[in-house]
N, C-alpha and C. Protein backbone atom coordinates (compact mmCIF):
# COMPACT_ATOMS: atom_id res chain seq x y z
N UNK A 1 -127.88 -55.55 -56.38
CA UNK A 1 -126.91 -55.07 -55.42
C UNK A 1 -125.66 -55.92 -55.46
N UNK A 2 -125.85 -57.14 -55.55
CA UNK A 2 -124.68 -57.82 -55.78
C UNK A 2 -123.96 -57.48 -56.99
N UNK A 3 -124.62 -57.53 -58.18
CA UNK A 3 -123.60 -57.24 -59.01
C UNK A 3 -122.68 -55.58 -59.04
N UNK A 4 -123.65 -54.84 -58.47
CA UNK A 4 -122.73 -53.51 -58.39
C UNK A 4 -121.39 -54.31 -57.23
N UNK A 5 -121.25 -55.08 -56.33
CA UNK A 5 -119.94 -55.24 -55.54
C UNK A 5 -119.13 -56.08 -56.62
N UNK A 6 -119.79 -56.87 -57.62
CA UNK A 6 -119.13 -57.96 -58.26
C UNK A 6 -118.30 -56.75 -59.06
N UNK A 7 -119.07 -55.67 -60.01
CA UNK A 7 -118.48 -54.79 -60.90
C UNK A 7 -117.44 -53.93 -60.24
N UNK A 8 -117.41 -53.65 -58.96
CA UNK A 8 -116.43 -53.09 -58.01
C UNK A 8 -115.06 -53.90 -57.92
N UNK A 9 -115.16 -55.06 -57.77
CA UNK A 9 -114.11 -55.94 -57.78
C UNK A 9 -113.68 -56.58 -59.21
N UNK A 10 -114.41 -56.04 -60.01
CA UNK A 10 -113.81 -56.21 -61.49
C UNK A 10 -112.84 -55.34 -61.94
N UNK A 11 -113.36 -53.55 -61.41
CA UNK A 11 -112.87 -52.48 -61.78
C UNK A 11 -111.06 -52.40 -60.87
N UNK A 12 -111.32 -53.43 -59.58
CA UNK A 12 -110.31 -53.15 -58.76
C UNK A 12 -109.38 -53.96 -59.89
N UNK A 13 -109.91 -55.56 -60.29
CA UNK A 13 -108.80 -56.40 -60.48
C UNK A 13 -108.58 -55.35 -62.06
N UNK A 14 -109.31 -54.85 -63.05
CA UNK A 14 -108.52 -54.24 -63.41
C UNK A 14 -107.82 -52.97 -63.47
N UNK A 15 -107.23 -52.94 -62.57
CA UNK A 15 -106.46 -51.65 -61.83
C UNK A 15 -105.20 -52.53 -61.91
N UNK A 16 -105.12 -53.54 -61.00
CA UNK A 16 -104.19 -54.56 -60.72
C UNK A 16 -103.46 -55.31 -62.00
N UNK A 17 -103.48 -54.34 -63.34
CA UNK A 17 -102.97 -55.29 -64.27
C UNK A 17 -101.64 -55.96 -63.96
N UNK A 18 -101.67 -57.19 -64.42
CA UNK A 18 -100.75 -58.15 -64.92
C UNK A 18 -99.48 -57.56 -65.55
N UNK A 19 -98.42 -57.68 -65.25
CA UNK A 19 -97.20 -56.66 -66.09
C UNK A 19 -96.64 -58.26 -67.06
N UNK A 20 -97.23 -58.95 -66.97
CA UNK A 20 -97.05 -60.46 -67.98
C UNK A 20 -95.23 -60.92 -67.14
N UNK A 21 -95.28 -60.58 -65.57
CA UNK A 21 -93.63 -60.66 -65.62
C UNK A 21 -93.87 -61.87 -64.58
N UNK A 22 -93.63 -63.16 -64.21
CA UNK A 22 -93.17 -63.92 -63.16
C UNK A 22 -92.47 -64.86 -62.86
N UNK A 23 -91.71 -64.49 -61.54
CA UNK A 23 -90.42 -65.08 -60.87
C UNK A 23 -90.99 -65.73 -60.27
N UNK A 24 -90.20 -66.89 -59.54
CA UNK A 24 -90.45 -68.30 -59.18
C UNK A 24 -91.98 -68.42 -58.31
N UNK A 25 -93.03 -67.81 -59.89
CA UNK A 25 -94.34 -68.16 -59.42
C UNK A 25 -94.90 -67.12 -58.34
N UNK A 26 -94.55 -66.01 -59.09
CA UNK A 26 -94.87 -64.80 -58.41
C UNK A 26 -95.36 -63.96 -59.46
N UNK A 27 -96.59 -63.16 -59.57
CA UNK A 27 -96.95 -62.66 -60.86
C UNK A 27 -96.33 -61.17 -60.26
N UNK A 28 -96.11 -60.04 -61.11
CA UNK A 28 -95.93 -58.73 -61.20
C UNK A 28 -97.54 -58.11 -61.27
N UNK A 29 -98.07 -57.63 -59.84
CA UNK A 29 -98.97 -57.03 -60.62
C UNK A 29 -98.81 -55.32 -60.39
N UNK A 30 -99.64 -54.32 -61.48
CA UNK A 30 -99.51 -53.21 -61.19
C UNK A 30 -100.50 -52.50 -60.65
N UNK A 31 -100.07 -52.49 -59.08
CA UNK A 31 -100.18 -51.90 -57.89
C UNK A 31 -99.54 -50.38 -57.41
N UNK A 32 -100.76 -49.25 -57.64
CA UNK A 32 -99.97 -47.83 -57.63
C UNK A 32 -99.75 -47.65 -56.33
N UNK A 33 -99.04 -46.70 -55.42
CA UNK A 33 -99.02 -46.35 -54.03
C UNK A 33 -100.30 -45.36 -54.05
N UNK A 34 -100.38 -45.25 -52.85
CA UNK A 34 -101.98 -44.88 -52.32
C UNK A 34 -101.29 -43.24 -52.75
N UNK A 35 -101.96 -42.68 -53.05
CA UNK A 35 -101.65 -41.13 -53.32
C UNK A 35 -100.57 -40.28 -51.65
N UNK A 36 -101.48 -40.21 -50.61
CA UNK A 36 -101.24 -40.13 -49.68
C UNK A 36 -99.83 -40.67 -49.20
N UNK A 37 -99.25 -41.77 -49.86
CA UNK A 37 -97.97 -42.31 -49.51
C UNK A 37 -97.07 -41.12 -50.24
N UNK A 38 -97.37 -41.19 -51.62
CA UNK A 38 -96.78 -40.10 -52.41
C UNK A 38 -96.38 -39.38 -52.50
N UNK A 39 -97.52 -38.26 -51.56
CA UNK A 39 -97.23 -36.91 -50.60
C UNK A 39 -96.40 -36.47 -49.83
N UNK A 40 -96.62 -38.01 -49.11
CA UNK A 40 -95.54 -37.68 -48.12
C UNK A 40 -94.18 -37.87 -48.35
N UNK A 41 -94.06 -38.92 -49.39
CA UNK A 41 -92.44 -38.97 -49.88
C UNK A 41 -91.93 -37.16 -50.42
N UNK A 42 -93.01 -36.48 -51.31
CA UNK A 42 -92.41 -35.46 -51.74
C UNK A 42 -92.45 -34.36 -50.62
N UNK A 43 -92.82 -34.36 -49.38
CA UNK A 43 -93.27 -33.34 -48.78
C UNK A 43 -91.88 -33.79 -47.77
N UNK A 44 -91.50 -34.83 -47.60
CA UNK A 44 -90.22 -35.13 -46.96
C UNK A 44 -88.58 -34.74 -48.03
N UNK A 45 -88.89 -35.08 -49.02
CA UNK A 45 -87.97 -34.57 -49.90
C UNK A 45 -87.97 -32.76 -50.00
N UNK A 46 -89.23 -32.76 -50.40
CA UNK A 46 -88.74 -30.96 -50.10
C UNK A 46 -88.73 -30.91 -48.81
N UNK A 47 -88.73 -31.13 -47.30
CA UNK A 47 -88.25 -30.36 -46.14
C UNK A 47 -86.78 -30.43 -46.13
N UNK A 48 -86.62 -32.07 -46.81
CA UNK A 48 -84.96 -32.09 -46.49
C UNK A 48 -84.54 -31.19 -47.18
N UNK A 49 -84.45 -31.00 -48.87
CA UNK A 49 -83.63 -29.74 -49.49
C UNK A 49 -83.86 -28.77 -48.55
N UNK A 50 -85.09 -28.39 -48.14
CA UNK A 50 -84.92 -26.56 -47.30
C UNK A 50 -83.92 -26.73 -45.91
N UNK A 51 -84.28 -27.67 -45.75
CA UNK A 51 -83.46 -28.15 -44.29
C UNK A 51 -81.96 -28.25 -44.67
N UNK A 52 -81.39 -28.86 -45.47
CA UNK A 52 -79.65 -28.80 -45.82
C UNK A 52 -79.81 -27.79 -46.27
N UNK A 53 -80.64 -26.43 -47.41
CA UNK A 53 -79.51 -25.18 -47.71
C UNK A 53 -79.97 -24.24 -46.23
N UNK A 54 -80.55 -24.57 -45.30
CA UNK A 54 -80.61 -23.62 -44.21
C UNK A 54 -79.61 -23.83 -43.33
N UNK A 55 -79.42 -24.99 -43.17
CA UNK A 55 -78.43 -25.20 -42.23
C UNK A 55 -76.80 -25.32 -42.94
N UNK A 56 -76.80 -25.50 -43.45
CA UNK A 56 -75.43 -25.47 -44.46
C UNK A 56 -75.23 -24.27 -45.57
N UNK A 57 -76.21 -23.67 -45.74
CA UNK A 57 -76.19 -22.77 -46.77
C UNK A 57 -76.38 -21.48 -46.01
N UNK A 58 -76.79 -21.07 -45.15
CA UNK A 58 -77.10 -19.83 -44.02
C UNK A 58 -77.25 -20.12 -42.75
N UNK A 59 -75.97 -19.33 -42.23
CA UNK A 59 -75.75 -20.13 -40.81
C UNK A 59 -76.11 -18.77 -40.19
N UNK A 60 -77.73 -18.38 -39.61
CA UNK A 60 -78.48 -17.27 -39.33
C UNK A 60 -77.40 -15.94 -38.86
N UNK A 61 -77.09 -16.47 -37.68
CA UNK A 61 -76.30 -15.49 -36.99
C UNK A 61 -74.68 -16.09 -36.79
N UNK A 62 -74.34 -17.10 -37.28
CA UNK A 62 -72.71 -17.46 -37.35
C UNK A 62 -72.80 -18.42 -35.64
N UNK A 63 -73.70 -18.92 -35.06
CA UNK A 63 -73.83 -19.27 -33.58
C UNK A 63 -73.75 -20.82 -34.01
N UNK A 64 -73.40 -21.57 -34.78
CA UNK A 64 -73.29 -22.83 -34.80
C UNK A 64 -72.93 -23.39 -33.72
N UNK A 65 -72.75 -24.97 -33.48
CA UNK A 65 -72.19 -25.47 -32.00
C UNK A 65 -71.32 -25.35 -31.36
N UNK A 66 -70.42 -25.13 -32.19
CA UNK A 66 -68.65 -24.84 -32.09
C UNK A 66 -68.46 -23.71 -31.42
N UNK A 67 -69.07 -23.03 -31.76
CA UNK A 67 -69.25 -21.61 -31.40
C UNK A 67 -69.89 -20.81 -30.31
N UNK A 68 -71.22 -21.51 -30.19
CA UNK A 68 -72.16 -21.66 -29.00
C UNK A 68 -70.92 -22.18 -27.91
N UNK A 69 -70.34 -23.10 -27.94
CA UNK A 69 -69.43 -23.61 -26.71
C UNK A 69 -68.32 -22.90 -26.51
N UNK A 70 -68.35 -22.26 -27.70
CA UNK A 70 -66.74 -21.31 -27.37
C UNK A 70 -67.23 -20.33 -26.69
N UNK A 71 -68.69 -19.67 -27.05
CA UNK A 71 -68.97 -18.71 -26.42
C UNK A 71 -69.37 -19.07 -25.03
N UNK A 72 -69.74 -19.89 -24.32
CA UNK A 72 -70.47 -20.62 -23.51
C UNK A 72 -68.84 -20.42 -22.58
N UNK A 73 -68.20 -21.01 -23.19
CA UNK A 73 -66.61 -21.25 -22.03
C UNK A 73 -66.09 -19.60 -22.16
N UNK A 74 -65.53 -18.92 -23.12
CA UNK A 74 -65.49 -17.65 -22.36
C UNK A 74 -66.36 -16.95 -21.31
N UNK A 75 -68.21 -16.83 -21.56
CA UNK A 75 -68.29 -16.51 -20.73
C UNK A 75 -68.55 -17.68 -19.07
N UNK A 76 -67.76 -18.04 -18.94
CA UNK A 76 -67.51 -18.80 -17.63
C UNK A 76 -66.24 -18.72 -17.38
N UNK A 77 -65.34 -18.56 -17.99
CA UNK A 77 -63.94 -17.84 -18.10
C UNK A 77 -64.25 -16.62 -17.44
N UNK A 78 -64.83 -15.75 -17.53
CA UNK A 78 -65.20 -14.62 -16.99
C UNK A 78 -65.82 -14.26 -16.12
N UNK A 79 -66.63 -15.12 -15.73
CA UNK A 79 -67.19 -15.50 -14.35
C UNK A 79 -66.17 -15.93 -13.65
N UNK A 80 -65.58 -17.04 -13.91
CA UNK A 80 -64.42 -17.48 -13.01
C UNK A 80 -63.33 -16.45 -11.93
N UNK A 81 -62.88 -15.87 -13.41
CA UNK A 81 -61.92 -14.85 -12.98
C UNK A 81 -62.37 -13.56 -12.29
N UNK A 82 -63.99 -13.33 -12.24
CA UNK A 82 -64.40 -11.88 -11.58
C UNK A 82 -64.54 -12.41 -10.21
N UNK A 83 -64.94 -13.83 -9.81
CA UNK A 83 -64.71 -14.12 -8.52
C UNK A 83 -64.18 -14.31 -8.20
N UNK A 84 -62.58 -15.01 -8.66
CA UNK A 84 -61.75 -14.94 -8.06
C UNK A 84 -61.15 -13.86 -7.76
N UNK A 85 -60.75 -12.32 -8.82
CA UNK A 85 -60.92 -11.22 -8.08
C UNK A 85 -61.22 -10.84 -6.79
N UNK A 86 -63.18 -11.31 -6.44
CA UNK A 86 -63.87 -10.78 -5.64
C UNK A 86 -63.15 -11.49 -4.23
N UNK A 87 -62.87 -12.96 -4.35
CA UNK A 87 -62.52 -13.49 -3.55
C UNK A 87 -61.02 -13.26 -2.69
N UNK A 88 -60.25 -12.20 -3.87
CA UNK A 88 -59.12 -11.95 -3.53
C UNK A 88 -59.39 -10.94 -3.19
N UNK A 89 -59.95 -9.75 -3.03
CA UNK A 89 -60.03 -8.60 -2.44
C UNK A 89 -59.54 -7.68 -3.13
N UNK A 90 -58.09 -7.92 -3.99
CA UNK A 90 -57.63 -7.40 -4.58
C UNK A 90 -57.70 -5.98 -5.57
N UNK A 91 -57.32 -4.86 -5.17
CA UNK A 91 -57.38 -3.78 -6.04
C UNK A 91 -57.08 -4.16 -7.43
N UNK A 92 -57.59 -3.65 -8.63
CA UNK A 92 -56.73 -3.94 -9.59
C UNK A 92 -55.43 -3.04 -9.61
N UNK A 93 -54.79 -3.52 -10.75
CA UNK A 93 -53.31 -2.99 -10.94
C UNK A 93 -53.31 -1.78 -11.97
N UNK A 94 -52.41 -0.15 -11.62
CA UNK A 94 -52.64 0.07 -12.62
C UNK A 94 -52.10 -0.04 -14.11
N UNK A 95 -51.33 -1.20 -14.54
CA UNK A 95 -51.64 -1.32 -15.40
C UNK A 95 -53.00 -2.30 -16.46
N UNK A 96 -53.77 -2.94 -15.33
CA UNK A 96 -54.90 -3.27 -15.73
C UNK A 96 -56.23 -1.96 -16.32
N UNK A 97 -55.67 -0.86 -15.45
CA UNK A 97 -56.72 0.24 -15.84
C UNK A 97 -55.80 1.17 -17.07
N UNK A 98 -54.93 1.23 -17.03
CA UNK A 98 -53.96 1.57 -18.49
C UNK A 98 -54.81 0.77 -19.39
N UNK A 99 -54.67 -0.52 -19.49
CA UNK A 99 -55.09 -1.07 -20.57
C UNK A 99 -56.48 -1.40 -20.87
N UNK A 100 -57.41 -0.74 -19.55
CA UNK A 100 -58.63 -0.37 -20.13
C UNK A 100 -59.19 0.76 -20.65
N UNK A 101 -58.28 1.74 -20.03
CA UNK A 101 -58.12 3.09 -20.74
C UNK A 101 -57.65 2.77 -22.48
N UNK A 102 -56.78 1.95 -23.01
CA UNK A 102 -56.73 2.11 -24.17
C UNK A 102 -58.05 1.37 -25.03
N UNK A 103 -58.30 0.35 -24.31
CA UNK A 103 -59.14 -0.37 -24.86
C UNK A 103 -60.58 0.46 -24.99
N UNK A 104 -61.11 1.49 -24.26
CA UNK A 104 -61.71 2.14 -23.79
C UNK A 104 -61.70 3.13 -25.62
N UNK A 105 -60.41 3.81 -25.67
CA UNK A 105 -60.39 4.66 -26.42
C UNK A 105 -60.12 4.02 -28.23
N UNK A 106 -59.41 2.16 -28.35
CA UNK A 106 -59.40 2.04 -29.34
C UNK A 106 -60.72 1.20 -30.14
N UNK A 107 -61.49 0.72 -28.99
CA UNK A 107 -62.55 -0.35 -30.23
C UNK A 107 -63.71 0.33 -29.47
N UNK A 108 -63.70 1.85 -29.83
CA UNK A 108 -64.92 1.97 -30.27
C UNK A 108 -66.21 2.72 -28.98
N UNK A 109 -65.56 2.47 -27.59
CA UNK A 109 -66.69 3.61 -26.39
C UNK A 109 -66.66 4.82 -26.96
N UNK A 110 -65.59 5.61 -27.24
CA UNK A 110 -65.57 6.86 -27.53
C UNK A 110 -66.35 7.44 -28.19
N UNK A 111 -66.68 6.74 -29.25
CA UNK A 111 -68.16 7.27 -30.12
C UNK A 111 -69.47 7.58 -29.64
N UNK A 112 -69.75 6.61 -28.24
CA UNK A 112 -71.07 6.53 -27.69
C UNK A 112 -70.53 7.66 -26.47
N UNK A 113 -69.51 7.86 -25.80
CA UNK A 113 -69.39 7.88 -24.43
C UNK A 113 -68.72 9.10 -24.42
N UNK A 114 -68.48 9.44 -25.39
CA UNK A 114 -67.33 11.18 -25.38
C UNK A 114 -65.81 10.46 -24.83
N UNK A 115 -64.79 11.10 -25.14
CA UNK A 115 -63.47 10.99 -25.36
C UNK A 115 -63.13 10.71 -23.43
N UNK A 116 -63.84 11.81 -23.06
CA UNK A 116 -63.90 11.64 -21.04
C UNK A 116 -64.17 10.50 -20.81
N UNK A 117 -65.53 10.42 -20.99
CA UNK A 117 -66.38 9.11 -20.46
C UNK A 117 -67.54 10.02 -20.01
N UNK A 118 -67.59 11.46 -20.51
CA UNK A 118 -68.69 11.80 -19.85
C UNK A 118 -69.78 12.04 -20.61
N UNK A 119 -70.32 11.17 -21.90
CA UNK A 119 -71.21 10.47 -22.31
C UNK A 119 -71.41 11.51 -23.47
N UNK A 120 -72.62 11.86 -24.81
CA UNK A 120 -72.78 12.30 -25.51
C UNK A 120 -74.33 12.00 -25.68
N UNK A 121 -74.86 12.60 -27.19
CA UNK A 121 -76.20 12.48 -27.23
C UNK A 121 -76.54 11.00 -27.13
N UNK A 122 -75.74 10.43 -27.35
CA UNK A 122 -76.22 8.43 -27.44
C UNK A 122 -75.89 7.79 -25.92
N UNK A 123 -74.00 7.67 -25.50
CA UNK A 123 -74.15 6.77 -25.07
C UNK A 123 -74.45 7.88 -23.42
N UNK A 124 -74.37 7.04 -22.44
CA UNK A 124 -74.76 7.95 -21.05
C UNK A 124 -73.21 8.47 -20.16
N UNK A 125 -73.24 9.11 -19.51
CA UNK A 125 -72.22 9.51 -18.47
C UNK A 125 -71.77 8.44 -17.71
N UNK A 126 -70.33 7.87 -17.83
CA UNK A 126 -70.07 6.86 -17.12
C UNK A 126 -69.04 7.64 -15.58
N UNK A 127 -69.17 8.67 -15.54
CA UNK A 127 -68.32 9.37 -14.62
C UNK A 127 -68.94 9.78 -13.80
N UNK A 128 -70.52 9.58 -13.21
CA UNK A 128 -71.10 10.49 -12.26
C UNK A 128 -71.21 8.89 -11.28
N UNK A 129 -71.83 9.23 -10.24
CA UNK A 129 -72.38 7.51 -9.45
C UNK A 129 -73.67 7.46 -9.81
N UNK A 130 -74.42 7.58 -10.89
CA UNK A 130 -75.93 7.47 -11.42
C UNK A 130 -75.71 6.31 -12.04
N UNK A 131 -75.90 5.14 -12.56
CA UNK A 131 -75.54 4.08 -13.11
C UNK A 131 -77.04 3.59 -13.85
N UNK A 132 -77.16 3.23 -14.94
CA UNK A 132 -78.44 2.83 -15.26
C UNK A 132 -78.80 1.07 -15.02
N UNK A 133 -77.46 0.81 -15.41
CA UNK A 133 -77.61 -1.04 -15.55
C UNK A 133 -77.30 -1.60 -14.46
N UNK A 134 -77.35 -1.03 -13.21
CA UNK A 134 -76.03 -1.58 -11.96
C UNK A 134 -75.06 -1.01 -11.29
N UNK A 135 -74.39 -0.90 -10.15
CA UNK A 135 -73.54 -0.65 -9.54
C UNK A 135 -72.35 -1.10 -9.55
N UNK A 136 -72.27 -2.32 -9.64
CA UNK A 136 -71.06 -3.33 -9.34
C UNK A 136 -70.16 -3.65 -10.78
N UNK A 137 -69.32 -4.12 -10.20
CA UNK A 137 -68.38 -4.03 -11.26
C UNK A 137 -69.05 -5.25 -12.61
N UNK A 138 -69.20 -6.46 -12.00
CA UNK A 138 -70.09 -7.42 -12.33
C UNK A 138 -71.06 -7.01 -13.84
N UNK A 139 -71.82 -6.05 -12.75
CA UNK A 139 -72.88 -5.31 -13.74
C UNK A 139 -72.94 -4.64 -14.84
N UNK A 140 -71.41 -3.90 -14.89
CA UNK A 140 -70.44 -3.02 -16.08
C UNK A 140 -69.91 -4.50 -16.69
N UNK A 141 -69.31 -5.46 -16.34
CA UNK A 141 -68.93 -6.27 -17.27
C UNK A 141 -70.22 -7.08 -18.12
N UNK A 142 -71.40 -7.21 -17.51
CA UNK A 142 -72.44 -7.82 -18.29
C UNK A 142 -73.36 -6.69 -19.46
N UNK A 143 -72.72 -5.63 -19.64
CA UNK A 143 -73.19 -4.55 -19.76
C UNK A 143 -72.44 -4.73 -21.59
N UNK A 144 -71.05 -4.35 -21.19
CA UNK A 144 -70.22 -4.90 -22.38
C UNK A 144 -70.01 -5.93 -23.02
N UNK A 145 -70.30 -7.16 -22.19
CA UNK A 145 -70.59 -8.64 -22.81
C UNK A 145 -71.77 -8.83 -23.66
N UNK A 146 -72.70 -8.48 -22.88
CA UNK A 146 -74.23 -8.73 -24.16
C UNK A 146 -74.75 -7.42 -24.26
N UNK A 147 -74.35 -6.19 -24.24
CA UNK A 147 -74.57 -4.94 -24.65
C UNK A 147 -75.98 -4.50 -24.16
N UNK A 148 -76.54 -3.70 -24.71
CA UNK A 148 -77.65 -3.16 -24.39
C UNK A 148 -78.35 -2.88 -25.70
N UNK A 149 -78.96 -3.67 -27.08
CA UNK A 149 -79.57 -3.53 -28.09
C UNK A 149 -80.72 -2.85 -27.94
N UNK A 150 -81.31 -2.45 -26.79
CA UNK A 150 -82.17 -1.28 -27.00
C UNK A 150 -82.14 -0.17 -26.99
N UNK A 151 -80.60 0.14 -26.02
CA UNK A 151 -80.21 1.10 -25.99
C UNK A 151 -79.33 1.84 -27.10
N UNK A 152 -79.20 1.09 -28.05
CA UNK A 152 -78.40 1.09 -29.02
C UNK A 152 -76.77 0.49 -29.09
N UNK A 153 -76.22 -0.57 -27.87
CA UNK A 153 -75.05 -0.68 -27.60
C UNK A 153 -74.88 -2.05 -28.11
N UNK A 154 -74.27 -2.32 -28.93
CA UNK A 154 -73.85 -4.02 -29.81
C UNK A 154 -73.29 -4.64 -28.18
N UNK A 155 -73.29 -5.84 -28.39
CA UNK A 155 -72.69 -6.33 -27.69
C UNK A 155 -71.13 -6.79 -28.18
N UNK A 156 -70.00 -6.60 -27.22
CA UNK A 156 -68.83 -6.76 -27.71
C UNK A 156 -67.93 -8.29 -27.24
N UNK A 157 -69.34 -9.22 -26.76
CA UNK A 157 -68.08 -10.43 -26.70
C UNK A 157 -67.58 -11.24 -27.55
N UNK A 158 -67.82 -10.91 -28.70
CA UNK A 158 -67.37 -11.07 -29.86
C UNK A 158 -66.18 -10.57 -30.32
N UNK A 159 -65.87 -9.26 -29.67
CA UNK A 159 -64.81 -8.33 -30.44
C UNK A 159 -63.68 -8.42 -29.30
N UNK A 160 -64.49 -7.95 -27.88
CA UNK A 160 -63.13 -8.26 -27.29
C UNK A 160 -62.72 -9.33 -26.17
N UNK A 161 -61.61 -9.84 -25.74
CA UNK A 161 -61.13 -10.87 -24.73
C UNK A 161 -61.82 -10.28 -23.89
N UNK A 162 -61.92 -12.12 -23.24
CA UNK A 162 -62.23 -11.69 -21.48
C UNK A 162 -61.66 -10.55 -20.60
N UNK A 163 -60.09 -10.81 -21.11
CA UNK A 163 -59.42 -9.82 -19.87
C UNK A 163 -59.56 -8.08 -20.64
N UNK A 164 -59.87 -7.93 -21.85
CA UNK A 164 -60.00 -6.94 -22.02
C UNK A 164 -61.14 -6.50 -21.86
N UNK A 165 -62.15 -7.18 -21.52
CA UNK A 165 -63.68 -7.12 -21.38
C UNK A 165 -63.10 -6.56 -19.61
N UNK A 166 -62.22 -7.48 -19.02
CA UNK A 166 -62.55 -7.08 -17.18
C UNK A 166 -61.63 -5.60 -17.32
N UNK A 167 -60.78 -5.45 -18.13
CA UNK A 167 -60.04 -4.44 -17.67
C UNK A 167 -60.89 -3.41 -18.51
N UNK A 168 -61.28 -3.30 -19.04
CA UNK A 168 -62.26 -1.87 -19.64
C UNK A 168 -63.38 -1.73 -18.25
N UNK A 169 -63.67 -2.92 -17.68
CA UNK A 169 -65.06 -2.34 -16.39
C UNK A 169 -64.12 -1.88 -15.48
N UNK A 170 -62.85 -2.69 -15.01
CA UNK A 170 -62.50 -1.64 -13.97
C UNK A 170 -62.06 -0.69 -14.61
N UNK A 171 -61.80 0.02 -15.70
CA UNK A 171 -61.33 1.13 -16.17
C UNK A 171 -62.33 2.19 -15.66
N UNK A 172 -63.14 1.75 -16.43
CA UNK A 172 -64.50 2.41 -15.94
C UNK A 172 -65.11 2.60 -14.49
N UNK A 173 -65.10 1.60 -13.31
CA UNK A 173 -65.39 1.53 -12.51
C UNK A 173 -64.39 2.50 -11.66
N UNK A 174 -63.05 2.06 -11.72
CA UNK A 174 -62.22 2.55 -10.49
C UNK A 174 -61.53 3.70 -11.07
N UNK A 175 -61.77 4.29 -12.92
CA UNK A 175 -61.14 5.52 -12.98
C UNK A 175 -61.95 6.65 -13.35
N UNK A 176 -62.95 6.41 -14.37
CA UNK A 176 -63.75 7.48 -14.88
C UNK A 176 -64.87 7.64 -13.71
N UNK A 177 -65.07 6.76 -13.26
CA UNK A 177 -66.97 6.94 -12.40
C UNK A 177 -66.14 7.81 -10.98
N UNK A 178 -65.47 8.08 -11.13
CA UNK A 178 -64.64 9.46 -10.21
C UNK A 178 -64.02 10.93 -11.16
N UNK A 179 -63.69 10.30 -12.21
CA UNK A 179 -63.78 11.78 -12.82
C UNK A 179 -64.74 12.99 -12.95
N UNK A 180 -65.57 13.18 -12.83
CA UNK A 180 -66.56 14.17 -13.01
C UNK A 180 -66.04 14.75 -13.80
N UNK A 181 -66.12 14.92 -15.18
CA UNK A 181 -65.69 16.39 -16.31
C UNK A 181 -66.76 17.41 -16.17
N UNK A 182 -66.49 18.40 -16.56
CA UNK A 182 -66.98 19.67 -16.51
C UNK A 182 -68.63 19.70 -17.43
N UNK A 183 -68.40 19.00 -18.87
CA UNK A 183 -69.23 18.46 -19.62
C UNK A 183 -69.99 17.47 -19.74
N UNK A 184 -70.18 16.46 -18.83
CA UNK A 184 -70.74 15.66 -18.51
C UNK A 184 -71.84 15.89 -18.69
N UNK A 185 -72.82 14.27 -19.19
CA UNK A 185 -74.21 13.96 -19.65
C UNK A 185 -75.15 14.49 -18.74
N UNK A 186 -75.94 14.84 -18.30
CA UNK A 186 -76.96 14.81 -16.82
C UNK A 186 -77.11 13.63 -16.31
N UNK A 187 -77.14 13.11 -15.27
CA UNK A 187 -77.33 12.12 -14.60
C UNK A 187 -78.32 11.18 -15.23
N UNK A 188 -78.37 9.89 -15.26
CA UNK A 188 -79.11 8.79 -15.39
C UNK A 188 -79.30 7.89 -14.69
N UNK A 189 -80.27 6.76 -14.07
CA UNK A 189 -80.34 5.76 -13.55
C UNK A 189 -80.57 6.00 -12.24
N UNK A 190 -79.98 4.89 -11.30
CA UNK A 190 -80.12 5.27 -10.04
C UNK A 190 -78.53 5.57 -9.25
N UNK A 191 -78.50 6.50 -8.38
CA UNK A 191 -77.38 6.95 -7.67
C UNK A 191 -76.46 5.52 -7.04
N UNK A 192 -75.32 5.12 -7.16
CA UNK A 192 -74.96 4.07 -6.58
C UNK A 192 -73.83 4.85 -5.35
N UNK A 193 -73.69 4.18 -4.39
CA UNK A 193 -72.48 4.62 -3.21
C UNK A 193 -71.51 3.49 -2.87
């Protein structure tokens, strides 16, 4: 039994060869890394490559930090200004609903909503008081800010300004949701007063 530990520590020291190299009385011996050390050096080297071309090479949805905060301060920009509205009492102006009327007709409702506002096979009737997402004006602006992706509606705070974001809801709010057209969608949602 002893000599099987003696032959164990023979087989180790020669593992440990001598590289014939020594500095001030220091031998070189050759000592491999434990496998396990190994691993992990290459298993850290490949996360980093996947890790720099993901983050530098495909930026998923374009939401980097810069961006996240830009988006982050518009919408609080927009919060800001709907309460101060609220706090002012204030009717809007009509040229605030002019220029949600255009905005209305150039980037893009018209496709979902009919040329009226009184909706088509996709988007719903914005001219009756049936409302699906809300009543309040509030509710029409969060509507157009992060859209409705189930309903099929992108979200547009990407495409348009704050103030063109508030002046398309009161467009909507204080001019079409009183129009009634003749052609209008059937009612949806719940009745608002």
């Amino acid at each position: 039994m002893d000599e099987n530990i003696t032959d164990k520590n023979n087989e180790t020291n020669k593992q440990e060869e001598n590289h014939e190299h020594e500095y001030d009385g220091i031998k070189e011996l050759n000592n491999p890394s434990p496998l396990w050390v190994i691993l992990l050096f290459l298993i850290t080297i490949g996360f980093s490559g996947i890790y720099a071309v993901k983050y530098f090479g495909y930026p998923d949805n374009g939401m980097d930090q810069s961006s996240e905060y830009k988006a982050s301060v518009e919408d609080q920009k927009l919060k800001m200004s709907m309460e101060a509205d609220s706090k002012a009492g204030s009717l809007p102006e009509p040229a605030m609903i002019a220029a949600g009327e255009k905005t209305f007709k150039e980037k893009g409702c018209v496709a979902c909503h009919g040329a009226n506002g009184g909706g088509n096979a996709v988007g719903p009737n914005l001219c009756d008081n049936f409302w699906i997402n809300g009543c309040k004006t509030e509710d029409i602006i969060q509507t157009i800010t992060e859209g409705r992706p189930e309903k099929g509606m992108n979200p547009f705070k990407s495409t348009l300004t704050v103030s063109q974001i508030k002046q398309l809801a009161i467009y909507i709010k204080k001019s079409l949701s009183k129009s009634n057209p003749a052609n209008g969608k059937a009612a949806q949602g719940i009745e608002c007063k």
